[in-house]
Every structure is written in C-alpha cells, then in structure tokens.
N, C-alpha and C. Protein backbone atom coordinates (compact mmCIF):
# COMPACT_ATOMS: atom_id res chain seq x y z
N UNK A 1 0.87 -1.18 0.00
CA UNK A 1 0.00 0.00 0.00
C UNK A 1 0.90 1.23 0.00
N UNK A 2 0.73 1.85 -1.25
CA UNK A 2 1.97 3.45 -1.28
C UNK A 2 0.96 4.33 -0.65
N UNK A 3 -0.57 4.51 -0.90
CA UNK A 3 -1.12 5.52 -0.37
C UNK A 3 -2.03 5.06 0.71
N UNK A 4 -2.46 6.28 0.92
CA UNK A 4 -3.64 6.15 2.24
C UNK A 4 -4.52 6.98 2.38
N UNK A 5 -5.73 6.86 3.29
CA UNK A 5 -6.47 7.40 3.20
C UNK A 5 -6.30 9.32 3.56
N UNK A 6 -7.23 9.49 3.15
CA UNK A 6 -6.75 11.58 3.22
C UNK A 6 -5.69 12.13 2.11
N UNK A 7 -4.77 11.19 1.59
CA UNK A 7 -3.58 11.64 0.86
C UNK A 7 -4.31 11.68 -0.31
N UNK A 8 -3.94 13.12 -1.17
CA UNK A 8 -4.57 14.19 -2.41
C UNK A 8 -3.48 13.49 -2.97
N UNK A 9 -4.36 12.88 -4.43
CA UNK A 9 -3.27 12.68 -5.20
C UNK A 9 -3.53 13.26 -6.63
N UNK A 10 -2.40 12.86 -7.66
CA UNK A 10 -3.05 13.13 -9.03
C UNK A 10 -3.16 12.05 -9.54
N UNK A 11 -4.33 11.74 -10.55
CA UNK A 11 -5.02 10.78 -11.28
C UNK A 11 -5.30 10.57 -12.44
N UNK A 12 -5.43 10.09 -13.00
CA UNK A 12 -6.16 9.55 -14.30
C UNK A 12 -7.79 9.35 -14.04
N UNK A 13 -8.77 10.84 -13.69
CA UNK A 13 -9.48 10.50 -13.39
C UNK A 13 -10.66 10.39 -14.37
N UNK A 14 -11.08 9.17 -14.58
CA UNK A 14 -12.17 8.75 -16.32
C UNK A 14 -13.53 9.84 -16.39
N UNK A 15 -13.66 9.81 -17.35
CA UNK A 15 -15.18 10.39 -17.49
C UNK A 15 -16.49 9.16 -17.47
N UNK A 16 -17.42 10.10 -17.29
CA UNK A 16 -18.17 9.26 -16.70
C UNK A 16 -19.11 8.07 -18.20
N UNK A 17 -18.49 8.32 -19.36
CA UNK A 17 -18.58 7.49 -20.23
C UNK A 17 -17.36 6.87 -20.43
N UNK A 18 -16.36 6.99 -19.93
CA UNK A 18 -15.32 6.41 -19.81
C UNK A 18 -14.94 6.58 -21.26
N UNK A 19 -14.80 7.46 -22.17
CA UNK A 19 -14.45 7.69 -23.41
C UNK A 19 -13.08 8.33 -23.60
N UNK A 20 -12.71 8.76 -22.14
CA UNK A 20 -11.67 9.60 -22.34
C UNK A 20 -11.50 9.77 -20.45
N UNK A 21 -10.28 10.42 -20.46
CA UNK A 21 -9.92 10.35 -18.67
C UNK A 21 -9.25 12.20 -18.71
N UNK A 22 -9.43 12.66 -17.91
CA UNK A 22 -8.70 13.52 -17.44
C UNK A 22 -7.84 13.61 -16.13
N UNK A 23 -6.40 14.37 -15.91
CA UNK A 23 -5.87 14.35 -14.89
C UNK A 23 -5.74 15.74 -14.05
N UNK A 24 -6.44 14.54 -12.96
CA UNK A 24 -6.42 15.69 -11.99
C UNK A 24 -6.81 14.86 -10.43
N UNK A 25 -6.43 16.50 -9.13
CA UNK A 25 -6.53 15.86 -8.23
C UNK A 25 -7.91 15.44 -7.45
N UNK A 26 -7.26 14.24 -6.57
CA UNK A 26 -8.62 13.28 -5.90
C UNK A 26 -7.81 12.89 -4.59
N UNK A 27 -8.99 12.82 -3.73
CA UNK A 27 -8.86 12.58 -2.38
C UNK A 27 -8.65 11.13 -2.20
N UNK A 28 -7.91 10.36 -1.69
CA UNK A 28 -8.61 8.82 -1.19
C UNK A 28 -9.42 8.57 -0.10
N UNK A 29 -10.63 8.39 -0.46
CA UNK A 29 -11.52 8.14 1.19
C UNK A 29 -11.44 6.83 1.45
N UNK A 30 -10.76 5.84 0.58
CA UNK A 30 -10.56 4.35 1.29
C UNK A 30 -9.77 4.18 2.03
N UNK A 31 -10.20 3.29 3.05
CA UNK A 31 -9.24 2.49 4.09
C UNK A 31 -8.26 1.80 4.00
N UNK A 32 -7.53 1.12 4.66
CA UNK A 32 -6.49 0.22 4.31
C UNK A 32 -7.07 -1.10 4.08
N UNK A 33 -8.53 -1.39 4.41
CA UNK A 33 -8.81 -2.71 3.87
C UNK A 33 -8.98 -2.72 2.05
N UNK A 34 -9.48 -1.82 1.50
CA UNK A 34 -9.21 -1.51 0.22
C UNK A 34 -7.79 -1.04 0.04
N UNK A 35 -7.36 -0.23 0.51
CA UNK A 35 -5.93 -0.05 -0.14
C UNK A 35 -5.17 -0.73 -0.39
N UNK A 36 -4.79 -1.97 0.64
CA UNK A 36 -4.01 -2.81 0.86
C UNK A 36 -4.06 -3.46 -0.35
N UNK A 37 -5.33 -3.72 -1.00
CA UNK A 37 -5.58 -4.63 -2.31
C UNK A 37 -4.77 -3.82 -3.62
N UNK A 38 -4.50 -2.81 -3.33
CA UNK A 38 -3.83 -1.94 -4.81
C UNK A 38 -5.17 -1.13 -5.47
N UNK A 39 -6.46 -1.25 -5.22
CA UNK A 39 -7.45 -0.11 -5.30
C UNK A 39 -7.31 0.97 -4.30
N UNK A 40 -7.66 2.16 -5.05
CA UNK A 40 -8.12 3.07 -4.36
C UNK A 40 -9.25 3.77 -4.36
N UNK A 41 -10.29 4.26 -3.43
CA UNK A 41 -11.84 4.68 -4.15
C UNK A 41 -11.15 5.94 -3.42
N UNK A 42 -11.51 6.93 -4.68
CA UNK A 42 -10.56 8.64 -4.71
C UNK A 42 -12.51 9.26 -5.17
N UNK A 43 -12.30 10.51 -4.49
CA UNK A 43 -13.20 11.44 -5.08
C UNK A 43 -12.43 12.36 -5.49
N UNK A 44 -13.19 13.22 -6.95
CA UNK A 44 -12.49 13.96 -7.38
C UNK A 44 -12.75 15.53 -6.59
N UNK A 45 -11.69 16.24 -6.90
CA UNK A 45 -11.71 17.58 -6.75
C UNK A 45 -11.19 18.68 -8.29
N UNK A 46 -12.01 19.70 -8.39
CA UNK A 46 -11.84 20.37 -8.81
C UNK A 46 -11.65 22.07 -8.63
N UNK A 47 -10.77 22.67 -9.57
CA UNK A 47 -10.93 24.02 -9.05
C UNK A 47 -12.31 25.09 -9.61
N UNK A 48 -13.13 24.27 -11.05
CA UNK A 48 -13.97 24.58 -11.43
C UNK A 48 -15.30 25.07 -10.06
N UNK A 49 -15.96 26.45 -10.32
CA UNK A 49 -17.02 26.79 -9.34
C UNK A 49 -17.55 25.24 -9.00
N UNK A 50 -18.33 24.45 -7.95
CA UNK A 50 -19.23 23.34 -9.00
C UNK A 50 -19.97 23.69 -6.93
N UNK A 51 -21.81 23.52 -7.18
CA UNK A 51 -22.33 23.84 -6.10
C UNK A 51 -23.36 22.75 -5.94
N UNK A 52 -24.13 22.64 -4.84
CA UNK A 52 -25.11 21.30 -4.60
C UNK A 52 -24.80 20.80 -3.66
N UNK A 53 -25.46 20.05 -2.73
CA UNK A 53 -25.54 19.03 -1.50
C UNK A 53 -24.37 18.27 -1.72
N UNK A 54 -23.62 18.01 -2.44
CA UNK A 54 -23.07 16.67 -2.51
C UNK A 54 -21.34 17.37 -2.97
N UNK A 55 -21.15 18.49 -2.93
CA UNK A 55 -20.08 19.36 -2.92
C UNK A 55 -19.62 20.71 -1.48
N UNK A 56 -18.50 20.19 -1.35
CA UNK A 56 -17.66 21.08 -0.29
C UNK A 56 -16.83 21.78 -1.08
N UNK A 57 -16.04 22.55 0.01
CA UNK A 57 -14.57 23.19 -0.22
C UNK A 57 -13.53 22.40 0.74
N UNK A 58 -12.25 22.77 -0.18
CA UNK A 58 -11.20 22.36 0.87
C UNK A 58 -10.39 23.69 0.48
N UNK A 59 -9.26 23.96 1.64
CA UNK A 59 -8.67 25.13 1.27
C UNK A 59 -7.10 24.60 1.92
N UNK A 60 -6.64 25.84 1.87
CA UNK A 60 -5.30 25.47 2.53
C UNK A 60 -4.99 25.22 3.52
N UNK A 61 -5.88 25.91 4.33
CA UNK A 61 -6.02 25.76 6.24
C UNK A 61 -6.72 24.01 6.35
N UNK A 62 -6.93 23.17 5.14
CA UNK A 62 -7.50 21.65 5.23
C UNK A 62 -6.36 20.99 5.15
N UNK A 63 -5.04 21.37 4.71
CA UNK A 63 -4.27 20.38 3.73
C UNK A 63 -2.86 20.55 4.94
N UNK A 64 -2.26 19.55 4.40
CA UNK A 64 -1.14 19.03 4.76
C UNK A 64 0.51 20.50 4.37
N UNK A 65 -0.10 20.34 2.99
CA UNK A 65 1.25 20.75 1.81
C UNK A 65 -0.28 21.82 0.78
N UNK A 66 0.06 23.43 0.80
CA UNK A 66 -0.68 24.07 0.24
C UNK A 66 -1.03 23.76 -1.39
N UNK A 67 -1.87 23.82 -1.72
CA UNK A 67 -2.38 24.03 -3.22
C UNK A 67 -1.03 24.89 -4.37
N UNK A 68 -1.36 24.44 -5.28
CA UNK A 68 -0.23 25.25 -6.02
C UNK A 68 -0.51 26.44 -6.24
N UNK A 69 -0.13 27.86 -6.52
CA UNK A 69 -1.11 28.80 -6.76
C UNK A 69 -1.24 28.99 -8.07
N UNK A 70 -2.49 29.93 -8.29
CA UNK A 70 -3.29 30.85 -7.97
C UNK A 70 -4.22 30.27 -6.57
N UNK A 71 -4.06 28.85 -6.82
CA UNK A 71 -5.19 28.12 -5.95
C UNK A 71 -5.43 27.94 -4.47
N UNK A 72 -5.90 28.44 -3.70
CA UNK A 72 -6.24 28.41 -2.62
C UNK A 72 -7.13 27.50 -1.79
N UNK A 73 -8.10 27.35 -2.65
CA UNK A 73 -8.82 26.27 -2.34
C UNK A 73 -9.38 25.26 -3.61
N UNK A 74 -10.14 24.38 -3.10
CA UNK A 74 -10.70 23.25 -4.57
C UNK A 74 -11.70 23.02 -4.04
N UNK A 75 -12.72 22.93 -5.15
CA UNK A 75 -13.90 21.83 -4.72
C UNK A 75 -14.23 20.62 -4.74
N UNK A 76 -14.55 19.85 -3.86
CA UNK A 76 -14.74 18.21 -3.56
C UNK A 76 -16.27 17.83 -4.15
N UNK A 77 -16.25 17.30 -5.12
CA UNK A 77 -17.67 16.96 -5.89
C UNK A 77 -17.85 15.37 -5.60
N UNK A 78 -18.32 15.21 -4.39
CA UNK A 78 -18.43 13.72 -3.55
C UNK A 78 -19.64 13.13 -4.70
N UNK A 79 -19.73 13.13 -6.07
CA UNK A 79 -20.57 12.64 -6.48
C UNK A 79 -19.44 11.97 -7.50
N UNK A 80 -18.65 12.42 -7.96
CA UNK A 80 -17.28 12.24 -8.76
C UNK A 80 -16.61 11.26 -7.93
N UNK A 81 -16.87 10.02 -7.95
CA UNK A 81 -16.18 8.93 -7.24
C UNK A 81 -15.63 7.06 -7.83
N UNK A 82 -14.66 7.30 -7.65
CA UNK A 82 -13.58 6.06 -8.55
C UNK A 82 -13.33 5.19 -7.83
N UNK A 83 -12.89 3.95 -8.54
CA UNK A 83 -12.53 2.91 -7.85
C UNK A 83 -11.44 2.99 -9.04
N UNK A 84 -9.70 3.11 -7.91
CA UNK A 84 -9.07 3.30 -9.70
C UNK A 84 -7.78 2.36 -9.35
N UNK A 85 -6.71 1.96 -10.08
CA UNK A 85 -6.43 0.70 -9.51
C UNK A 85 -4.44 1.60 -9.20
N UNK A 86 -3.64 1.40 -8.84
CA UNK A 86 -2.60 2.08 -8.34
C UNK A 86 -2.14 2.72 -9.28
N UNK A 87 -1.84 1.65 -10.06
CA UNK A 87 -1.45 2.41 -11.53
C UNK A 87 -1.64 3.40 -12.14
N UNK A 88 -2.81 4.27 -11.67
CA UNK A 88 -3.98 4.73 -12.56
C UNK A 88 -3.23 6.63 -11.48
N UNK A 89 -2.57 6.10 -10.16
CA UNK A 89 -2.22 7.12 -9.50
C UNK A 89 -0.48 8.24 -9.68
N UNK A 90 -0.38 9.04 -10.57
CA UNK A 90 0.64 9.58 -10.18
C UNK A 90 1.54 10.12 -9.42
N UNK A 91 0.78 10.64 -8.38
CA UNK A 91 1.70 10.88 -7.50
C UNK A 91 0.81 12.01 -6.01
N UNK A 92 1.14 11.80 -5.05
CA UNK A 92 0.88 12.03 -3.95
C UNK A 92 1.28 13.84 -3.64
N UNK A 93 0.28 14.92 -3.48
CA UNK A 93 0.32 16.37 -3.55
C UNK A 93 0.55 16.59 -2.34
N UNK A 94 -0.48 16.31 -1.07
CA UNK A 94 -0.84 16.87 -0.13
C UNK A 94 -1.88 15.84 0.76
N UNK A 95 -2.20 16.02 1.65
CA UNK A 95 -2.84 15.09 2.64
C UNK A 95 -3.80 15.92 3.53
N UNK A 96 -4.95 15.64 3.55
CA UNK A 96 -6.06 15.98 3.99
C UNK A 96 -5.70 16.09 5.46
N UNK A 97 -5.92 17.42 6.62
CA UNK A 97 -5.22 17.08 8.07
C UNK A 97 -6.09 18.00 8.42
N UNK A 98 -7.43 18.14 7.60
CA UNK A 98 -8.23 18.80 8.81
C UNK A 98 -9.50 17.35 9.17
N UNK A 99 -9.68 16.45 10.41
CA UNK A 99 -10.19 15.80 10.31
C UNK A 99 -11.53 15.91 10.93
N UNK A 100 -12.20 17.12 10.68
CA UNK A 100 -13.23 17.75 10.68
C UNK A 100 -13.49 17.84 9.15
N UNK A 101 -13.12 18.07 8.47
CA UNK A 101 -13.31 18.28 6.80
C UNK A 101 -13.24 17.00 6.40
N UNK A 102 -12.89 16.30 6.99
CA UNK A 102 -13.02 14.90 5.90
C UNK A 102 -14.02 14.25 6.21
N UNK A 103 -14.28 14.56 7.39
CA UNK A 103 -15.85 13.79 7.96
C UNK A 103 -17.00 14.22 7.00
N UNK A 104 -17.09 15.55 7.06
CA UNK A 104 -17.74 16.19 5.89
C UNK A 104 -17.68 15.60 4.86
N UNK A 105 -16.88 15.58 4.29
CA UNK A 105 -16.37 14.85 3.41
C UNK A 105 -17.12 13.39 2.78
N UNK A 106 -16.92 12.46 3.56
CA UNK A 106 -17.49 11.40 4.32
C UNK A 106 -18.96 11.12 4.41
N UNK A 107 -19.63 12.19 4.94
CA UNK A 107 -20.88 12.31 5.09
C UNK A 107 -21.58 12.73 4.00
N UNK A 108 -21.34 13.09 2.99
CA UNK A 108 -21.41 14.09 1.49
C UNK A 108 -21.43 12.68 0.74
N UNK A 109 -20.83 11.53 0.85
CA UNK A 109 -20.24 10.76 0.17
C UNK A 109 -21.23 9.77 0.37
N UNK A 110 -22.03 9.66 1.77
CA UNK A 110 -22.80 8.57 1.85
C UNK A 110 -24.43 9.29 1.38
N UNK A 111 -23.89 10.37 1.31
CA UNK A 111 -25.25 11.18 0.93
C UNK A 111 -26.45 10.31 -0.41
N UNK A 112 -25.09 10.21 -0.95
CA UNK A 112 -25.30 9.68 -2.55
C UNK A 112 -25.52 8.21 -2.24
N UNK A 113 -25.56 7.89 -1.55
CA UNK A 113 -26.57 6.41 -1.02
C UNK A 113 -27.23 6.12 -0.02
N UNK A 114 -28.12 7.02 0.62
CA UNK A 114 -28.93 7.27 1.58
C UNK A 114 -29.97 6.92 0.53
C-alpha cells in the first residue's frame, strides 16, 4: 500500500462514459482494507465553481502541503467517485489534516446512497 487514506493525489481521473480520462486531483476516502488490495476509491476535486448538497470546499487551512497557486482552495464533488487501480495514481500532492473536513467529506459521500 503506497497511499492512504486523506492523501490528495493526481489521477487519471475517467469520465463518466469512460471515453476519455482527465488528470487531476482526488482525495482517497478508502481504508487500508481496500488499499491494501492496490485499489483506491478517490473522489475527485476540482478548481472549477461546482455547487449542490453533494459538494464542499477544501482550502489550505485543510491540507497538509498548500495548493499550487493561484489556488487556494478546490472543490470536492463527492458525487465524482472512482474505484481506480494504483497504476492509474501519479503521485501524492498533499494530505487531507483537517479531520473535521473529511468527515464532511465522508458524510457528502454517503449522501449519494442514503
């Protein structure tokens, strides 16, 4: 297991016809019982506006290692969610260390299956 849960990474993250992938960063909200296997289930983030029940912010006062700039903060679109396999991960940005925000996070995530 290279990653873990909370750690922002960059991705190969697919579209949702899977016709094409874009890269960019995603959270891992899986555990080590998934990780351990070489999956990771990542939600994406974007810096695009994007608003609705099922979207937060994260900012710099959330993170481990700041955003690159202009960027200050990103939005977490907990509806944007992968099961992507290690391979699929480039490389490790920053780590989620507000653990008040990830609960959020978390809770946003089960939203979408309530």
């Amino acid at each position: 297991m290279r990653y873990q849960q909370k750690d922002i990474v960059v991705v190969k993250f697919p579209f949702t016809d899977l016709s094409d992938f874009k890269v960019r960063p995603a959270i891992i909200v899986s555990n080590g019982l998934v990780n351990n296997t070489g999956d990771y289930t990542v939600v994406m983030l974007t810096t695009q506006p994007v608003t609705g029940d099922l979207v937060t912010t994260i900012s710099n006062s959330d993170v481990s290692e700041n955003f690159k700039p202009p960027h200050t903060s990103m939005f977490v679109n907990c509806k944007k969610i992968a099961v992507l396999d290690e391979s699929i991960i480039h490389k490790k940005i920053s780590k989620v260390s507000n653990d008040n925000k990830f609960k959020i996070i978390i809770d946003k995530i089960k939203m979408v299956f309530d």
